[in-house]
C-alpha atoms as a PDB file:
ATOM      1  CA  UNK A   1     -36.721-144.380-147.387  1.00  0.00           C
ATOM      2  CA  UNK A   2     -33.627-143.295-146.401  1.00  0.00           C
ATOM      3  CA  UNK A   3     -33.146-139.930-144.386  1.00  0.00           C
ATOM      4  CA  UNK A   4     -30.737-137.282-146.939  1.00  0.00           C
ATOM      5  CA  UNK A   5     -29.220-135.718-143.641  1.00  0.00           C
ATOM      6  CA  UNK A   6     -28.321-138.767-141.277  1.00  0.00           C
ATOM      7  CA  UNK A   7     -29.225-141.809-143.621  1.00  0.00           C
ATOM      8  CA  UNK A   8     -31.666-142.653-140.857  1.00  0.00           C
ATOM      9  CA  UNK A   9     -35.099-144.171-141.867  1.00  0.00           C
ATOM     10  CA  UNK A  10     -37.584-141.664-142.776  1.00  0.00           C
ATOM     11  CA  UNK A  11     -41.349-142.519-141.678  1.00  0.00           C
ATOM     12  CA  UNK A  12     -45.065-141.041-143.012  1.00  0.00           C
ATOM     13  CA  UNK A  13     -46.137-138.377-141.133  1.00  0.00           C
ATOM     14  CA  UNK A  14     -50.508-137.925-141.880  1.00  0.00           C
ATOM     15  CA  UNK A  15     -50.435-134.508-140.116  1.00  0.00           C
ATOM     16  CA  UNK A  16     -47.730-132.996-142.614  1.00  0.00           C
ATOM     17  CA  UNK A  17     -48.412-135.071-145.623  1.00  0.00           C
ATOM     18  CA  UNK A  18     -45.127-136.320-145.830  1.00  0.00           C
ATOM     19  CA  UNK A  19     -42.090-137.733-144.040  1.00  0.00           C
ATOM     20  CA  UNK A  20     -39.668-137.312-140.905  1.00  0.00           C
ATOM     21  CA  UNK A  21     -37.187-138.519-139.905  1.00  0.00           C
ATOM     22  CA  UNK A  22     -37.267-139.574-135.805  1.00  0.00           C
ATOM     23  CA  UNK A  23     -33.313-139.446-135.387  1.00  0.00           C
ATOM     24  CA  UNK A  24     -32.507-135.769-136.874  1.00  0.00           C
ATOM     25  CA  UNK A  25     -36.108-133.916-137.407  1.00  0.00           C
ATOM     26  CA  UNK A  26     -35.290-133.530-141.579  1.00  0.00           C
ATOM     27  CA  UNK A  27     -38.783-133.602-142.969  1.00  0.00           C
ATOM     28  CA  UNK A  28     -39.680-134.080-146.925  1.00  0.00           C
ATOM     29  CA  UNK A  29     -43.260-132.612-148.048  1.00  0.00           C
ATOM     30  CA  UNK A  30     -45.265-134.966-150.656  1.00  0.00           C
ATOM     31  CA  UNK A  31     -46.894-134.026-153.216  1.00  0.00           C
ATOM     32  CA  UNK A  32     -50.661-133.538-152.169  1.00  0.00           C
ATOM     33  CA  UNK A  33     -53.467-135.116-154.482  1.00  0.00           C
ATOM     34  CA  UNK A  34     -55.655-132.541-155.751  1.00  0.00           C
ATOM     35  CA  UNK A  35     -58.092-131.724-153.774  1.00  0.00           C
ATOM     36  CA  UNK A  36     -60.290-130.044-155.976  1.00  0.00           C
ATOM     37  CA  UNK A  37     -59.871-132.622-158.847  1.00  0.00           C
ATOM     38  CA  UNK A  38     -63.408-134.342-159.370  1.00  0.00           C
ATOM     39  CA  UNK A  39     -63.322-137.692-161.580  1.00  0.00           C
ATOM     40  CA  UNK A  40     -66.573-137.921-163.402  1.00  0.00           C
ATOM     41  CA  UNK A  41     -67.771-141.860-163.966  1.00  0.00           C
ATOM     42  CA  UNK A  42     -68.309-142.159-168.238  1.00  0.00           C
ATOM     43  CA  UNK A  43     -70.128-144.524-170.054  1.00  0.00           C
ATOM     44  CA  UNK A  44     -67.704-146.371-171.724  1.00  0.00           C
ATOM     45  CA  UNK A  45     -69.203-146.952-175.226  1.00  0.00           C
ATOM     46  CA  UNK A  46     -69.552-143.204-175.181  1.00  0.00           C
ATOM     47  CA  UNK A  47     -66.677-142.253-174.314  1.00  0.00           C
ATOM     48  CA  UNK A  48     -64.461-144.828-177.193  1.00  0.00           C
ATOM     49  CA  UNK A  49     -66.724-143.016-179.918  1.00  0.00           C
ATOM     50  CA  UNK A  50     -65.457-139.511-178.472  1.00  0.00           C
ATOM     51  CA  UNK A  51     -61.506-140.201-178.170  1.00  0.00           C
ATOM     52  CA  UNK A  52     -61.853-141.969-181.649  1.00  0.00           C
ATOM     53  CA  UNK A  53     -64.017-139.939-183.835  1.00  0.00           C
ATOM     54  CA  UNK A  54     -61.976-138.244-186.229  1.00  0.00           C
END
């Protein structure tokens, strides 16, 4: 990705979560995952008569 500032290339940065660019210092945050968000595994057979039941 291109930097908005210079047009210099724009690398991933883990400590901020997002990316800088090495010629000017412009950063851009990313959107974080949530953290908090917990997937719960579903049986599937279950989970078709749920979302079609009517």
């Amino acid at each position: 990705m291109k930097c908005s500032n210079c047009g210099g290339t724009m690398r991933y940065d883990v400590a901020s979560f997002g990316l800088v660019c090495d010629f000017c210092g412009h950063t851009k945050p990313l959107h974080r995952p949530e953290e908090q968000y917990v997937s719960e595994e579903r049986d599937f057979e279950s989970a078709l008569r749920e979302n079609t039941a009517s």
